[in-house]
Protein backbone atom coordinates (compact mmCIF):
# COMPACT_ATOMS: atom_id res chain seq x y z
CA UNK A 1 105.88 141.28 115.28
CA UNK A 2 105.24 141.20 111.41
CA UNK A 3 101.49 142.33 111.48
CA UNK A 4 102.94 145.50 113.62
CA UNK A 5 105.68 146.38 111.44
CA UNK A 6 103.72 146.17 109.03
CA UNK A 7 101.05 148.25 110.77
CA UNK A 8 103.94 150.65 111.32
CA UNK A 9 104.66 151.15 107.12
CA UNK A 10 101.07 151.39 106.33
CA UNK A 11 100.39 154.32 109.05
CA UNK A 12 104.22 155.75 107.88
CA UNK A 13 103.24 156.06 103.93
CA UNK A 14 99.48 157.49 104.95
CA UNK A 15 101.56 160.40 106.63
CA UNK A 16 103.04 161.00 103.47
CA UNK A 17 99.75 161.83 101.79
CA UNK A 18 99.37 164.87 103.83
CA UNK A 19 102.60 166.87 102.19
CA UNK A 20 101.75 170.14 104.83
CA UNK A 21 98.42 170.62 104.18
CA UNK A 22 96.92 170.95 107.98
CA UNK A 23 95.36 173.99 107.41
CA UNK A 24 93.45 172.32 104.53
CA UNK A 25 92.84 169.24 106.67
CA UNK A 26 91.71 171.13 109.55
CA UNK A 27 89.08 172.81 107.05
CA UNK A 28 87.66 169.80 105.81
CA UNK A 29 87.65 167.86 108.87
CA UNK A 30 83.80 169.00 109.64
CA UNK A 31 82.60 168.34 105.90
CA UNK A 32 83.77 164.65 106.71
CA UNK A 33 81.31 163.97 110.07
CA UNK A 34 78.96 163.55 107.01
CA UNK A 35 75.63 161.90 107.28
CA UNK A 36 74.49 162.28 110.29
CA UNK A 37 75.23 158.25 110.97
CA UNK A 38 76.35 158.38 114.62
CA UNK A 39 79.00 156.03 113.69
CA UNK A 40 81.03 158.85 111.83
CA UNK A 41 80.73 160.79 115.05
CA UNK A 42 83.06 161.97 117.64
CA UNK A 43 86.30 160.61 115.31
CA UNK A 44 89.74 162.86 116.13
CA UNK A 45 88.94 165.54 113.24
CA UNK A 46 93.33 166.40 113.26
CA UNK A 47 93.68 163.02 111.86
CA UNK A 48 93.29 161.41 108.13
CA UNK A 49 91.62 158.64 108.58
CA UNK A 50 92.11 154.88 106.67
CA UNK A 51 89.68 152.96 104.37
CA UNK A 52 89.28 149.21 103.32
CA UNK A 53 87.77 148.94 100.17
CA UNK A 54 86.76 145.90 99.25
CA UNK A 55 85.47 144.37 95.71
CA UNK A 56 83.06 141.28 95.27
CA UNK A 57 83.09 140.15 91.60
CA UNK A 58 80.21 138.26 90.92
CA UNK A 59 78.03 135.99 88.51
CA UNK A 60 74.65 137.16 87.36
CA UNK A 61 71.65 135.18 89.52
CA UNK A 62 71.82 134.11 93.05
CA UNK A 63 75.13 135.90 94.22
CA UNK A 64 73.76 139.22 93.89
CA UNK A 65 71.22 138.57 95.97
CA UNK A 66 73.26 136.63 98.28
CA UNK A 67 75.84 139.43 98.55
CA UNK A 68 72.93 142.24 99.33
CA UNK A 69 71.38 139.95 102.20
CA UNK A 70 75.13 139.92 103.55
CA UNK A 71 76.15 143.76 103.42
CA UNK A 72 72.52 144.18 104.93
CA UNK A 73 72.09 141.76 107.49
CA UNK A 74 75.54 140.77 108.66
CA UNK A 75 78.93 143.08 107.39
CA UNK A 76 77.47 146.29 107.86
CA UNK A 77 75.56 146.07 111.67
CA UNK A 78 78.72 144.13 112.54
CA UNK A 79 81.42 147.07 111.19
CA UNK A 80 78.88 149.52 113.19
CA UNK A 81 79.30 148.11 116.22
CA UNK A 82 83.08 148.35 115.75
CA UNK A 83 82.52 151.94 115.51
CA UNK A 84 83.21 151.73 111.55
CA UNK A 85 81.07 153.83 109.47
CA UNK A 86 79.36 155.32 107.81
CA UNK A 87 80.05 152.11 105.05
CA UNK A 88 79.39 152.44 101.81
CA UNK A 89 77.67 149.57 99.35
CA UNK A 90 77.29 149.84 95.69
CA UNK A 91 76.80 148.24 92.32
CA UNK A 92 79.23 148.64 89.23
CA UNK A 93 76.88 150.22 86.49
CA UNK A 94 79.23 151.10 84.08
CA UNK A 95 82.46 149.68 84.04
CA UNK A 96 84.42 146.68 82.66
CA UNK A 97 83.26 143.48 84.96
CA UNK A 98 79.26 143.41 85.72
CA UNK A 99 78.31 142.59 88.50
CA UNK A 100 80.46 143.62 90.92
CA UNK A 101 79.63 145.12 94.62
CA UNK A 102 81.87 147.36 96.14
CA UNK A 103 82.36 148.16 99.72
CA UNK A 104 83.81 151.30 101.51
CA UNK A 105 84.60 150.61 105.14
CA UNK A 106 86.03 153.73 107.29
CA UNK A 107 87.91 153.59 110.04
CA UNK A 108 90.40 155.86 112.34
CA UNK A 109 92.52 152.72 113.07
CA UNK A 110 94.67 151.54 110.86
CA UNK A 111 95.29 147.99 112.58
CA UNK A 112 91.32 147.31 113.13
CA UNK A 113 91.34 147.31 109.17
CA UNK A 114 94.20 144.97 108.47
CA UNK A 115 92.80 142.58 111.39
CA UNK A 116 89.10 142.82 110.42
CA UNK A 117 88.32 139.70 109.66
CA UNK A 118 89.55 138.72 112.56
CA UNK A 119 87.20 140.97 114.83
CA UNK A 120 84.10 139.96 112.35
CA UNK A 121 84.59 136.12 113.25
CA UNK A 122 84.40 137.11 117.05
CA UNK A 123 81.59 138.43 116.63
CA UNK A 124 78.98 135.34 117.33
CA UNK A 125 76.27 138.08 116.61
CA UNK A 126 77.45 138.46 113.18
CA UNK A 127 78.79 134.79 112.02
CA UNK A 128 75.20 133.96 112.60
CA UNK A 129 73.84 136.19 110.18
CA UNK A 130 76.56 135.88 107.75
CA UNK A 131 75.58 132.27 107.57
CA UNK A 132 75.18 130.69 104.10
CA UNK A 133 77.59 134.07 102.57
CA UNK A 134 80.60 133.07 105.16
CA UNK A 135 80.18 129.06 104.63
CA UNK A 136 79.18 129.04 100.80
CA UNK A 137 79.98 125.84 99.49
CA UNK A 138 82.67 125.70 96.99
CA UNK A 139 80.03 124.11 94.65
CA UNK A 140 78.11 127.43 95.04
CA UNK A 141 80.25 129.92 95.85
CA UNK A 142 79.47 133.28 97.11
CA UNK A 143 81.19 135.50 95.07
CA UNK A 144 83.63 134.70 91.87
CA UNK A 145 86.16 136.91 93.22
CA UNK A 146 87.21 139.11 96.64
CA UNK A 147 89.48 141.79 96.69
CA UNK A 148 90.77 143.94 99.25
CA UNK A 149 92.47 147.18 99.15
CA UNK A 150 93.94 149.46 102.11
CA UNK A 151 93.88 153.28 102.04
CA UNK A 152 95.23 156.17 103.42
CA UNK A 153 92.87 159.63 103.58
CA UNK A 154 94.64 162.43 101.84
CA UNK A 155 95.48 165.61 104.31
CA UNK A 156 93.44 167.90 101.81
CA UNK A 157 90.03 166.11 102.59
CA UNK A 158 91.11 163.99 105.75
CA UNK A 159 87.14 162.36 106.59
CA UNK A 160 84.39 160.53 104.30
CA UNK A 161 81.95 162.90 103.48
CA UNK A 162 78.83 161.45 103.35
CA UNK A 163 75.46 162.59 101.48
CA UNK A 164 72.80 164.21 104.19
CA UNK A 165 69.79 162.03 105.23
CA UNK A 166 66.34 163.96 103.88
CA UNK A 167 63.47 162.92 106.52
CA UNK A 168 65.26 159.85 107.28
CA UNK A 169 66.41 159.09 103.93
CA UNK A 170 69.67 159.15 102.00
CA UNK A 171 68.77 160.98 98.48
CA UNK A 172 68.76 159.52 94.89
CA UNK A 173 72.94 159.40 93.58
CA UNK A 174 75.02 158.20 91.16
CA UNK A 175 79.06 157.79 92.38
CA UNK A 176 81.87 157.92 90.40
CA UNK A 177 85.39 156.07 91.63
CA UNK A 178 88.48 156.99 90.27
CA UNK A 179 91.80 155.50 90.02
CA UNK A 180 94.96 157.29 89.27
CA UNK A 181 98.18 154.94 88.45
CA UNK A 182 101.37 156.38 88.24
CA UNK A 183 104.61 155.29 86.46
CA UNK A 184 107.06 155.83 89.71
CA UNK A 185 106.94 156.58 93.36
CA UNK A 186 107.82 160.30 92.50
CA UNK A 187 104.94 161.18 89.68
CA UNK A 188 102.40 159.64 92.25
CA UNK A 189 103.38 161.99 94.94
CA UNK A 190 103.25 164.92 92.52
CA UNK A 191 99.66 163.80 91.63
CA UNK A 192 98.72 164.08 95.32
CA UNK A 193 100.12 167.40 96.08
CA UNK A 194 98.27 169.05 92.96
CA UNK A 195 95.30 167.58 95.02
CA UNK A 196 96.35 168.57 98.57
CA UNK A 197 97.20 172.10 97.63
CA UNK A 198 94.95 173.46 95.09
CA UNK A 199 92.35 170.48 93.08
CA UNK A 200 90.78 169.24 95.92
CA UNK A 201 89.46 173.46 96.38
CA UNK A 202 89.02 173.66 92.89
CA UNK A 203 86.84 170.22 92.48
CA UNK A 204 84.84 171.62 95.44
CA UNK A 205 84.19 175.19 94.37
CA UNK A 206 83.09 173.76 90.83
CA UNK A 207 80.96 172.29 92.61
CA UNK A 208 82.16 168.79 92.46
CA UNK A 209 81.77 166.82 95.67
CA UNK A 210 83.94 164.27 96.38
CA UNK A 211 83.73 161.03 99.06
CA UNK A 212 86.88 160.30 99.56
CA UNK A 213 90.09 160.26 98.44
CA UNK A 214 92.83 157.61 99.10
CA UNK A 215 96.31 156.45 98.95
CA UNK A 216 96.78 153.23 97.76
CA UNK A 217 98.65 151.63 101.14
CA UNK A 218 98.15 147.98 100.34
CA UNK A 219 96.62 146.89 96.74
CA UNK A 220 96.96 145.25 93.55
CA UNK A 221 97.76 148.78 91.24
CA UNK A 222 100.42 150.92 92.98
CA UNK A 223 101.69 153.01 93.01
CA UNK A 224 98.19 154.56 92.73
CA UNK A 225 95.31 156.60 94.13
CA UNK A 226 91.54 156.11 94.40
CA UNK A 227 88.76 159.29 95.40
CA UNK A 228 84.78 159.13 94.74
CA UNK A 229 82.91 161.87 94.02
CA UNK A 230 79.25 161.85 93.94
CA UNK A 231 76.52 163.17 91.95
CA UNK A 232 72.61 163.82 91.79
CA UNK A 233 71.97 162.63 88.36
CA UNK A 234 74.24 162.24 84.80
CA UNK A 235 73.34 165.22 83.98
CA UNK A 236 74.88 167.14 86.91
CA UNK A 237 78.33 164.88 86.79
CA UNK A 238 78.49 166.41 83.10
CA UNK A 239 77.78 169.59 83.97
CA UNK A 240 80.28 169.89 87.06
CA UNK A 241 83.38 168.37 84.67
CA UNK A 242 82.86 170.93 82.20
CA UNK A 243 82.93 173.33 84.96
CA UNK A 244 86.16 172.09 86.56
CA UNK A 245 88.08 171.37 82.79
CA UNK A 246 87.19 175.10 82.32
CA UNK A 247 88.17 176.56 85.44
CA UNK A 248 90.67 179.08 84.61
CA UNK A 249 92.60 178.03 88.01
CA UNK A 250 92.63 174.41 87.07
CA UNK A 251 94.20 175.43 83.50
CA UNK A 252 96.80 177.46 85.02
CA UNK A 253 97.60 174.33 87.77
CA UNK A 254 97.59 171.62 84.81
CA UNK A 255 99.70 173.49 82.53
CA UNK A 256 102.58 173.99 84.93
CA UNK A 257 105.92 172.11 84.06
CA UNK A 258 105.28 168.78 85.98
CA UNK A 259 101.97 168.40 86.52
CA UNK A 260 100.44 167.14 83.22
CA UNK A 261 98.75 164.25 83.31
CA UNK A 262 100.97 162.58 80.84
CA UNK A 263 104.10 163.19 83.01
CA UNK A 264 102.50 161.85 86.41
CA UNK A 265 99.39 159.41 85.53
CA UNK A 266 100.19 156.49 83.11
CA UNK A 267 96.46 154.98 83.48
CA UNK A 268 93.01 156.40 84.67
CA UNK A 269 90.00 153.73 85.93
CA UNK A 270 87.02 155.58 85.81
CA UNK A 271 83.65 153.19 87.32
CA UNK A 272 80.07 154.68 87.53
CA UNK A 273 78.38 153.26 91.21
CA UNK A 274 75.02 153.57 92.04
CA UNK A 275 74.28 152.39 96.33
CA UNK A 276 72.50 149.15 97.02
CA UNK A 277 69.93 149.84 99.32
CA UNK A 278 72.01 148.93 102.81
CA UNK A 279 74.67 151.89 102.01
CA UNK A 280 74.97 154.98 104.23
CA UNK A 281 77.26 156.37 101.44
């Protein structure tokens, strides 16, 4: 009875992202199937949809690799054939703990995320390969750290868009992942309708392309927000936020009473990504 009232918040509060912006949702819903993994197929394109990310901290030598051989060979085929995906792996480049391995796990049911583990350790299929990651010794552990964090897809860009597959292959990207913490309940909602109804257009026109973007449901910084963009090369992420802080439409939405950043966000994270090899992000 706890896990499903609980089930029951998490799926009320992700409604509450969407502050009447169907149209918007209904818009972006085909920019989402992204990828062509056939995974992110077929999914109800009416509905935002939820996202664990999780966050492996990690020690410098055999963890990395251990990690890698994991996402690879065991999490990701597994999360697949729970109809999860596309999932995203990647490395912290720039940011302040090195190395760390994020992991961006979609799914259109809110309960299959909170209960994942779970499902995984049914799986015999997968506890085999997770072998020597799943059982690490405490002597030689498999990661310093594990952190898991629930999300709820914004209305205004309801589906993970992924990057297109050239000939087979996913092209050459940098990500950027953003987190937005807010003072109180009521700034964070304001932060989330300037999205909804006009930055989320304005990101994308500048040509800015975002990943995601999620309510913080269940996590560690609340109440906050998290969205990825992504990005062919440095050069281009420069180029595209000079574009956006100079958009004349982004000027006139920043500089209305409310909606300054020092009113609504209290603390920005801002983590440069690159994808391990295993990602279909």
């Amino acid at each position: 009875m706890e896990r499903r009232e609980f089930v029951k918040s998490a799926m009320a509060v992700g409604a509450g992202a969407g502050l009447g912006m169907e149209a918007q949702a209904t818009a972006q819903a085909s920019v989402g199937a992204g990828g062509g993994n056939p995974t992110s197929q077929n999914r109800d394109a009416g509905h935002p949809e939820y996202y664990q990310l999780r966050t492996y901290t990690l020690r410098t030598g055999p963890q990395t690799a251990l990690c890698q051989g994991y996402f690879e060979r065991a999490l990701i085929p597994a999360l697949n054939r729970l109809s999860m995906g596309p999932v995203g792996a990647f490395k912290l480049d720039v940011g302040p703990e090195t190395p760390t391995y994020y992991v961006l796990i979609p799914s259109m049911d809110v309960e299959a995320l909170v209960g994942l583990d779970a499902r995984l350790g049914a799986d015999a299929e997968y506890v085999k390969a997770a072998g020597g990651f799943r059982d690490a010794p405490a002597n030689a552990p498999a990661f310093v750290r594990s952190e898991r964090t629930l999300l709820g897809a914004f209305a205004g860009w309801p589906k993970l868009a992924a990057p297109k597959a050239v000939d087979g292959e996913l092209p050459k990207r940098i990500l950027q992942l953003r987190t937005y913490e807010s003072a109180s309940q009521t700034a964070h909602v304001r932060k989330m309708q300037m999205f909804n109804e006009a930055e989320i257009a304005i990101f994308t026109r500048v040509g800015l392309a975002p990943v995601f973007f999620g309510d913080t449901l269940v996590g560690t910084r609340m109440p906050s927000l998290t969205y990825m963009l992504t990005f062919a090369s440095l050069a281009e992420l420069t180029e595209r936020w000079a574009a956006f802080s100079a958009d004349a439409a982004w000027k006139e939405l920043s500089h209305r009473p409310g909606n300054a950043d020092a009113e609504i966000v209290n603390n920005i994270s801002n983590l440069y990504l690159s994808p391990l090899d295993c990602s279909q992000v």
